[in-house]
C-alpha atoms as a PDB file:
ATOM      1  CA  UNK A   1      86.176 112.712  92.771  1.00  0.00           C
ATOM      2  CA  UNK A   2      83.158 111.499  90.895  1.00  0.00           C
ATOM      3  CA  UNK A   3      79.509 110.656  92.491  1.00  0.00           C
ATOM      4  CA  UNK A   4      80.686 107.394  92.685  1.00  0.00           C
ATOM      5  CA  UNK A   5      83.778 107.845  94.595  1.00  0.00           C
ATOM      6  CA  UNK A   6      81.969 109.972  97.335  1.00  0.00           C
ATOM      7  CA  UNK A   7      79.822 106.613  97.398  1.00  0.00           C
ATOM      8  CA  UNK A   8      82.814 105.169  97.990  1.00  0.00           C
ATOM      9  CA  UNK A   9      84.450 106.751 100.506  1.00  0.00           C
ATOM     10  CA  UNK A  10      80.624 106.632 102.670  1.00  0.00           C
ATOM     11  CA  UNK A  11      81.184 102.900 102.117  1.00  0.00           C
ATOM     12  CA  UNK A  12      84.697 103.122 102.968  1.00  0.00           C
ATOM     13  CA  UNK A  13      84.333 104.585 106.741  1.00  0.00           C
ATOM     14  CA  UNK A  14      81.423 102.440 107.163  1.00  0.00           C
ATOM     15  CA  UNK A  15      83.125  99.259 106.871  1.00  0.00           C
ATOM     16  CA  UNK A  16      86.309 100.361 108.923  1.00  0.00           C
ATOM     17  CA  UNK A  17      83.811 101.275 111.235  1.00  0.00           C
ATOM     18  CA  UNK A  18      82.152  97.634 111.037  1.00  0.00           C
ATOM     19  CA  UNK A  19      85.992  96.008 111.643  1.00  0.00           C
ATOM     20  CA  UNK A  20      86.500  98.284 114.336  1.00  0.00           C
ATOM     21  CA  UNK A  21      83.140  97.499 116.099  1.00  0.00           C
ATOM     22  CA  UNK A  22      83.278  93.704 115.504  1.00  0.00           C
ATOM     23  CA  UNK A  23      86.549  93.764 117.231  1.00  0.00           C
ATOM     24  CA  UNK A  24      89.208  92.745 114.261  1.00  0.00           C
ATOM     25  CA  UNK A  25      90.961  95.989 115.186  1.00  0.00           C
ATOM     26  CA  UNK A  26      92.003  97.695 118.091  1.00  0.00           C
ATOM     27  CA  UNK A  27      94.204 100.744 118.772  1.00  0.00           C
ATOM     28  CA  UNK A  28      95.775 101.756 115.539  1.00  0.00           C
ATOM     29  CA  UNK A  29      96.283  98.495 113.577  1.00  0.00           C
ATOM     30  CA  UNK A  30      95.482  96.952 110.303  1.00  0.00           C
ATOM     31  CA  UNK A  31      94.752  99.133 107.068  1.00  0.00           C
ATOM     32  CA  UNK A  32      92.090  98.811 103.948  1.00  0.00           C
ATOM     33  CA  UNK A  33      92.172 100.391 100.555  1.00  0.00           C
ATOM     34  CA  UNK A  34      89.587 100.206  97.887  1.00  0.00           C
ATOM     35  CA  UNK A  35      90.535 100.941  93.805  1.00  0.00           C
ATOM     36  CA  UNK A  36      88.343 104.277  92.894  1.00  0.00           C
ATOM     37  CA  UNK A  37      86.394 104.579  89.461  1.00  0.00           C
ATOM     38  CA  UNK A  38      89.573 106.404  87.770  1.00  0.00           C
ATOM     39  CA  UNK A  39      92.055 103.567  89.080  1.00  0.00           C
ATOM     40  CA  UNK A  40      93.444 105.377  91.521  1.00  0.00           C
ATOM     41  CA  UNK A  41      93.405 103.598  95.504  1.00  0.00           C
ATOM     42  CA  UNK A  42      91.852 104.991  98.644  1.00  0.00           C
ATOM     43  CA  UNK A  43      93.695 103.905 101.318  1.00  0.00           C
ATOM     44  CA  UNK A  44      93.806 104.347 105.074  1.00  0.00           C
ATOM     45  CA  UNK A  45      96.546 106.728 106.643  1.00  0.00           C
ATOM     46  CA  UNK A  46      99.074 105.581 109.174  1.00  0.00           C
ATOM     47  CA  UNK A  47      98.687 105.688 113.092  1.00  0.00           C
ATOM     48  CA  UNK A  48      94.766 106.227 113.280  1.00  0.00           C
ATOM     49  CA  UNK A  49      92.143 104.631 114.721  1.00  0.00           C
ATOM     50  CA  UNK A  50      90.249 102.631 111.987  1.00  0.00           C
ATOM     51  CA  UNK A  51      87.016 103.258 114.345  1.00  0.00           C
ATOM     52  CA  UNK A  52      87.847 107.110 114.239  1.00  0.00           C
ATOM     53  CA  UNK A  53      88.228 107.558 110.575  1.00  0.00           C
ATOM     54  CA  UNK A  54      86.352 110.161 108.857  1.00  0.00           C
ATOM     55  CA  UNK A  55      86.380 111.087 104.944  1.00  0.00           C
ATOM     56  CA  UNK A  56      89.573 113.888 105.839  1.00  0.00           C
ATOM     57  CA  UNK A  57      91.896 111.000 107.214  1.00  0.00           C
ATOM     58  CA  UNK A  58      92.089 108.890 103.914  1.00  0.00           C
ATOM     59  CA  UNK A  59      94.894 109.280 101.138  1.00  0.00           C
ATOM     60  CA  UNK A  60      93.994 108.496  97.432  1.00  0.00           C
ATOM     61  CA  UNK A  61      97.350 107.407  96.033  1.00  0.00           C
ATOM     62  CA  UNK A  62      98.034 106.124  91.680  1.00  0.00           C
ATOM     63  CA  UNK A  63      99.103 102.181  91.178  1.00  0.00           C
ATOM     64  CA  UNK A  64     102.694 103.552  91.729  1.00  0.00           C
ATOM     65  CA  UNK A  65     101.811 104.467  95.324  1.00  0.00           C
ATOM     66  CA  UNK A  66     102.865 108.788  94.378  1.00  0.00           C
ATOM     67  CA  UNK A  67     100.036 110.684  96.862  1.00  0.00           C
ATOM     68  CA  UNK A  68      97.234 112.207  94.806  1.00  0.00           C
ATOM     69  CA  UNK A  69      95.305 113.733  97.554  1.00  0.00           C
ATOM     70  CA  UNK A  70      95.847 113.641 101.313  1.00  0.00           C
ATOM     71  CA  UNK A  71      97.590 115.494 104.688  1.00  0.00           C
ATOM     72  CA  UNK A  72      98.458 112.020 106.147  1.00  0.00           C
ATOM     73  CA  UNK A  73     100.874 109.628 104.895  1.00  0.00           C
ATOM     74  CA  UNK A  74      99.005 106.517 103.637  1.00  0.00           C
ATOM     75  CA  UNK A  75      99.039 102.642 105.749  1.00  0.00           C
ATOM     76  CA  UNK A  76     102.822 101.492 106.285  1.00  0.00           C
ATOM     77  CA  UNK A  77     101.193  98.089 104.093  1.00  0.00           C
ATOM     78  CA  UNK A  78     100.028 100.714 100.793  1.00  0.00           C
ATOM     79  CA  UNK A  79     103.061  98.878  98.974  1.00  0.00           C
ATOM     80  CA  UNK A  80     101.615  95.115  99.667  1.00  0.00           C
ATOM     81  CA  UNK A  81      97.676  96.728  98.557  1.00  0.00           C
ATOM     82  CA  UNK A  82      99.276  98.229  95.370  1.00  0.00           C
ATOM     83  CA  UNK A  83     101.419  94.873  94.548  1.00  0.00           C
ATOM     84  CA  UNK A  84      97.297  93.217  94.872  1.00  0.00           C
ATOM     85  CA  UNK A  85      95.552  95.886  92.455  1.00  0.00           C
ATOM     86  CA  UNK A  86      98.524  95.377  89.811  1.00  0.00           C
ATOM     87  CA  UNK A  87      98.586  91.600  89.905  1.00  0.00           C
ATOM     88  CA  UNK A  88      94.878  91.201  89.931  1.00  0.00           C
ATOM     89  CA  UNK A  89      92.279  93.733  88.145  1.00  0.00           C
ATOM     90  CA  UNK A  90      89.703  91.937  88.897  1.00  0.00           C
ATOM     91  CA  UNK A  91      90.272  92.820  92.935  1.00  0.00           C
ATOM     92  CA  UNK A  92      88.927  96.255  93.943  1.00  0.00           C
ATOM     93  CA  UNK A  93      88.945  96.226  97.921  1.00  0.00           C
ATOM     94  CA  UNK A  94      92.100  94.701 100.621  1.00  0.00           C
ATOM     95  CA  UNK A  95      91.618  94.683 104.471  1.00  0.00           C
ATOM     96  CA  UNK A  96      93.813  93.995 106.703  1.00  0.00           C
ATOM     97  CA  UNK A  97      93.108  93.066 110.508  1.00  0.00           C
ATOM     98  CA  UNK A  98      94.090  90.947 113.207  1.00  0.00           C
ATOM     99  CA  UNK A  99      90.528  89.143 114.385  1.00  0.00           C
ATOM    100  CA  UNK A 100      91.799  87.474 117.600  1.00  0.00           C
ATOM    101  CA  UNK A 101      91.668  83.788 116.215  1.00  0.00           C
ATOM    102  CA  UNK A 102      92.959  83.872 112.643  1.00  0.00           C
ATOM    103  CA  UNK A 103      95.765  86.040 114.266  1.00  0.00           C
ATOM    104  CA  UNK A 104      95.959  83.170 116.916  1.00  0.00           C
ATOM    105  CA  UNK A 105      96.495  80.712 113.775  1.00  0.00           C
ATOM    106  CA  UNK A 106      99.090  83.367 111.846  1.00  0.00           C
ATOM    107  CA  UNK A 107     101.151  82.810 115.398  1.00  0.00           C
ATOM    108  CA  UNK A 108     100.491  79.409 115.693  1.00  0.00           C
ATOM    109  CA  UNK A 109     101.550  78.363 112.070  1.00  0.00           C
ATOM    110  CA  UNK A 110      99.049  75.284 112.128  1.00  0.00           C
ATOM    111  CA  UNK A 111      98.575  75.009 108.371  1.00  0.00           C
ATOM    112  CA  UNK A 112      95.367  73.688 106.664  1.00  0.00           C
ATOM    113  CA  UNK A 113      93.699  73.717 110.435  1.00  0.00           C
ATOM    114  CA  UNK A 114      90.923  76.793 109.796  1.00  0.00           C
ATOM    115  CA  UNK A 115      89.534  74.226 107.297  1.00  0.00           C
ATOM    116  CA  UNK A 116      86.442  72.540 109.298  1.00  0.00           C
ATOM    117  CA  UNK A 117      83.501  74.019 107.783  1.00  0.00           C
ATOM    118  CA  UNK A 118      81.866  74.273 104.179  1.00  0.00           C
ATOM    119  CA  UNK A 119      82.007  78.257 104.416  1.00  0.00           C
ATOM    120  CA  UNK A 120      85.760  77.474 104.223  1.00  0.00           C
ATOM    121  CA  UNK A 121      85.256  76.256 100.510  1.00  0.00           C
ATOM    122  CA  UNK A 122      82.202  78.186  99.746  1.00  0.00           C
ATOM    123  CA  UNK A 123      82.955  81.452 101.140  1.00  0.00           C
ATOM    124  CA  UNK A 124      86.429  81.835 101.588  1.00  0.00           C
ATOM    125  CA  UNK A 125      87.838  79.187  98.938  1.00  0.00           C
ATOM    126  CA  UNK A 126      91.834  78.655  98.969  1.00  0.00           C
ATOM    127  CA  UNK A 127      93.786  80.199 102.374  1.00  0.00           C
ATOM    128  CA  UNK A 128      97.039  80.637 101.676  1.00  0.00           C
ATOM    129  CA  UNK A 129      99.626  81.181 104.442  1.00  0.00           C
ATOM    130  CA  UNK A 130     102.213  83.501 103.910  1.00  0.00           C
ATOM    131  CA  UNK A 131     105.893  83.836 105.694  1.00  0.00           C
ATOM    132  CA  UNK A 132     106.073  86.728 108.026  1.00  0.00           C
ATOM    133  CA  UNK A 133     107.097  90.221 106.863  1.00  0.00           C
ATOM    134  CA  UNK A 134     108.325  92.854 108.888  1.00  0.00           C
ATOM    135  CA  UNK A 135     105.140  95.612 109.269  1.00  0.00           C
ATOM    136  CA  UNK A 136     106.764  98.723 106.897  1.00  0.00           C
ATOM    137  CA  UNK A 137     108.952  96.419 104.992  1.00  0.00           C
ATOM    138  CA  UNK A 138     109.718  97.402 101.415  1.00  0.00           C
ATOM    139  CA  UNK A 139     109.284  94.166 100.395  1.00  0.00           C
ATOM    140  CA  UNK A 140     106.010  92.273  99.090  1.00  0.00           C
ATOM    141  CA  UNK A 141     106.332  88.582  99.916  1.00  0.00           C
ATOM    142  CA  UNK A 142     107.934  86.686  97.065  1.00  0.00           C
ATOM    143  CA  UNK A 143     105.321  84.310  97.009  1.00  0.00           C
ATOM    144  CA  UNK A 144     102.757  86.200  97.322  1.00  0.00           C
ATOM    145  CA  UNK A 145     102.114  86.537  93.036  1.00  0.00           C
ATOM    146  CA  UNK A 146     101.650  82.765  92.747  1.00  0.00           C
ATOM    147  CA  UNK A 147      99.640  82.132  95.626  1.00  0.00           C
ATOM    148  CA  UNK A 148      97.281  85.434  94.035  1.00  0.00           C
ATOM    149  CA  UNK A 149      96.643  83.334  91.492  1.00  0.00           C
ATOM    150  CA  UNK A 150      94.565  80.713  93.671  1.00  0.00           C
ATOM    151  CA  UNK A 151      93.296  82.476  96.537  1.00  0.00           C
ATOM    152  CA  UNK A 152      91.846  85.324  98.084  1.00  0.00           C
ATOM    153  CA  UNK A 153      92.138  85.171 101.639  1.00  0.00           C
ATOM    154  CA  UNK A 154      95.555  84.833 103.716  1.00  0.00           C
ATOM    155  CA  UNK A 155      97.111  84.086 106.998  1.00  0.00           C
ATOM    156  CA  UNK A 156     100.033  86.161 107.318  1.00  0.00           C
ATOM    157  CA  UNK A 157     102.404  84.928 109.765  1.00  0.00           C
ATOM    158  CA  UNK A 158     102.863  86.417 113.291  1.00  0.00           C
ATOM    159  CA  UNK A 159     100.554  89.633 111.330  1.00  0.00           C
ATOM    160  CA  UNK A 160      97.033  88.361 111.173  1.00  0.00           C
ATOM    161  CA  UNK A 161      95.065  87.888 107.825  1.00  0.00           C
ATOM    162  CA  UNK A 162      94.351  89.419 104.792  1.00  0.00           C
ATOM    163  CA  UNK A 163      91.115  89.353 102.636  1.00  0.00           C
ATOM    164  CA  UNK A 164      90.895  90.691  99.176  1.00  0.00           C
ATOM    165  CA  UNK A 165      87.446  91.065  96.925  1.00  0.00           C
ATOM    166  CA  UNK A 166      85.674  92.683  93.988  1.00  0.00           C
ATOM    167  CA  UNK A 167      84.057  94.909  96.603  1.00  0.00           C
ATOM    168  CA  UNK A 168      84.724  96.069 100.671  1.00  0.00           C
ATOM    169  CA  UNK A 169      81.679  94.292 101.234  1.00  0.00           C
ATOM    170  CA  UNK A 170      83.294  90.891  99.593  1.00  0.00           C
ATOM    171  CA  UNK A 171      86.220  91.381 101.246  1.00  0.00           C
ATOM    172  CA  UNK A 172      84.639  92.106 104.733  1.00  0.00           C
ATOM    173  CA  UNK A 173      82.169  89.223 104.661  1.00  0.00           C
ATOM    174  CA  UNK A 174      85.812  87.209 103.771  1.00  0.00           C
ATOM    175  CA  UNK A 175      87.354  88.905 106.983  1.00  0.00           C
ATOM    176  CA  UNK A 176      83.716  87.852 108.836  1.00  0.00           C
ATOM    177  CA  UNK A 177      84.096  84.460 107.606  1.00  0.00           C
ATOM    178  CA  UNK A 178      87.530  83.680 108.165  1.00  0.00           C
ATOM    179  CA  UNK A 179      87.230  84.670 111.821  1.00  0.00           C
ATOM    180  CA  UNK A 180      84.559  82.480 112.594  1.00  0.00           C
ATOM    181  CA  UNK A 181      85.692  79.146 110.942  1.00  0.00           C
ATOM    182  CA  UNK A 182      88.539  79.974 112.601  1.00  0.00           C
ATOM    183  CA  UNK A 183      87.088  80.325 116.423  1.00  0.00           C
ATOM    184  CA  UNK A 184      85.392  77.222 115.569  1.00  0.00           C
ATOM    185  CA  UNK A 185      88.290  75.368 114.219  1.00  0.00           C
ATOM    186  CA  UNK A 186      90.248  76.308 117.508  1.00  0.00           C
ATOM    187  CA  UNK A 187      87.588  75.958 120.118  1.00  0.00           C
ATOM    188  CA  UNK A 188      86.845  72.242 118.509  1.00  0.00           C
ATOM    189  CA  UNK A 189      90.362  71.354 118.492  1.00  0.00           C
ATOM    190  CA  UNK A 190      90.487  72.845 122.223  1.00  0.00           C
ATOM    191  CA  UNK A 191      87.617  70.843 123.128  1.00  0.00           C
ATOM    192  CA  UNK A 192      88.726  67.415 121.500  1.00  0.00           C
ATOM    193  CA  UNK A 193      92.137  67.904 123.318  1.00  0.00           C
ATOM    194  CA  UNK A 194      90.214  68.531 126.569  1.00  0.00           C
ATOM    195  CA  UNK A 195      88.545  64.948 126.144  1.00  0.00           C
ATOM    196  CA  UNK A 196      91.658  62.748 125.481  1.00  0.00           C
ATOM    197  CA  UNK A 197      92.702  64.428 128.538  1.00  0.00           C
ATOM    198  CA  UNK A 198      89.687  63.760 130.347  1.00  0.00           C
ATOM    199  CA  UNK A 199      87.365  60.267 129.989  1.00  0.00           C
ATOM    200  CA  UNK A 200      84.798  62.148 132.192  1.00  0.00           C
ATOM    201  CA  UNK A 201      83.754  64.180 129.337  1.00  0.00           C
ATOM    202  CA  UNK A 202      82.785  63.241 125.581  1.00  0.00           C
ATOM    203  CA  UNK A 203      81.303  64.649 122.842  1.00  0.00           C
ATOM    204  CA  UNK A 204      77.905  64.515 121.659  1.00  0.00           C
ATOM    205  CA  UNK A 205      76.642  61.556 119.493  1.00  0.00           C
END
C-alpha cells in the first residue's frame, strides 16, 4: 500500500473507533469501507468489534468484491458498499450503524419525520428510505441506483442508516448528524404528544 493508504487505514480505525465510542455500534454490528488511492476498497471484516479493530482485521477487496489482502472474510454488506463505489465515483467512504434513534425511525417507517432542523438540508440534504433487506442478502436494493442519484444518507428499514461521502470524515459527520436531528425529531414529537395528552403542560412561547 502507498503512504497514503497507511494514512488511510490510521484514519480508518480511528473513525470506527469514534462510532464505536459515540455509541452507533455495539457488539459486532454495522460495517465501513473506504475506496484506497489504487481503487481498490478497505473494508471491515465480519463478526468483530468495530471498537476492537486494529490495521490486521481489515480486508482490501477490487470493485468486483475478489479479496486482495486479508485473513478475515470482509462485512456480510461488502456487496451493497461495492454496488455505492461503482454507481458513484465521486463517493470514497460508506458507514453503516444503527445510532439508537435513526434505527428507531428505520423500525418505525415514519417517512419525511427526521426532517425538523436546517442541518437536515444543509448537512445531510435528501434521506432516502429504503425497503428492508435481509443482513447477507445477495441482493442490493433495486431502488437503491435511483435514489443514489439524489441523496447521500439513508434509512434502511428495520437495519438502521447508511451515510456515504467523499471522505470517512464526511460520511461520519453525516452519521453524527443524522442521529441528532433524529433524537430531536423524536423527542419533539414525544413531547408534543405528551401535551395533547396533558393541558397541564405546554410548550414554551
Amino acid at each position: 500500500m502507498s503512504p497514503k493508504d497507511n494514512r488511510e487505514i490510521k484514519r480508518f480505525l480511528e473513525i470506527a473507533d469514534r462510532l464505536y465510542k459515540a455509541g452507533y455500534l455495539r457488539g459486532k454490528e454495522g460495517n465501513l469501507s473506504c475506496r484506497l488511492e489504487s481503487g481498490n476498497v478497505l473494508i471491515s471484516p465480519t463478526s468483530v468489534c468495530k471498537g476492537e479493530l486494529s490495521a490486521e482485521h481489515l480486508v482490501e477487496v477490487d470493485l468486483n468484491g475478489q479479496k486482495i489482502t486479508g485473513e478475515l472474510p470482509p462485512s456480510s454488506d461488502v456487496r451493497l458498499h461495492l454496488f455505492i463505489y461503482n454507481s458513484r465515483p465521486d463517493i470514497s467512504a460508506c458507514l453503516h450503524a444503527h445510532p439508537v434513534y435513526a434505527t428507531t425511525f428505520s423500525v418505525l417507517g415514519v417517512k419525511e419525520a427526521i426532517t425538523v432542523l436546517p442541518e437536515t438540508d444543509i448537512v445531510l440534504g435528501s434521506i432516502a428510505y429504503l425497503d428492508y433487506t435481509p443482513p447477507e442478502t445477495k441482493e442490493v436494493p433495486k431502488e437503491l441506483r435511483e435514489l443514489l442519484k439524489t441523496s447521500d444518507v439513508f434509512i434502511l428499514k428495520r437495519h438502521g442508516a447508511l451515510t456515504i461521502g467523499a471522505s470517512l470524515e464526511e460520511a461520519f459527520y453525516r452519521m453524527e448528524t443524522l442521529e441528532r436531528c433524529a433524537q430531536v425529531a423524536f423527542l419533539s414529537n414525544l413531547y408534543s404528544k405528551t401535551c395533547s395528552s396533558d393541558r397541564s403542560i405546554h410548550p414554551p412561547d
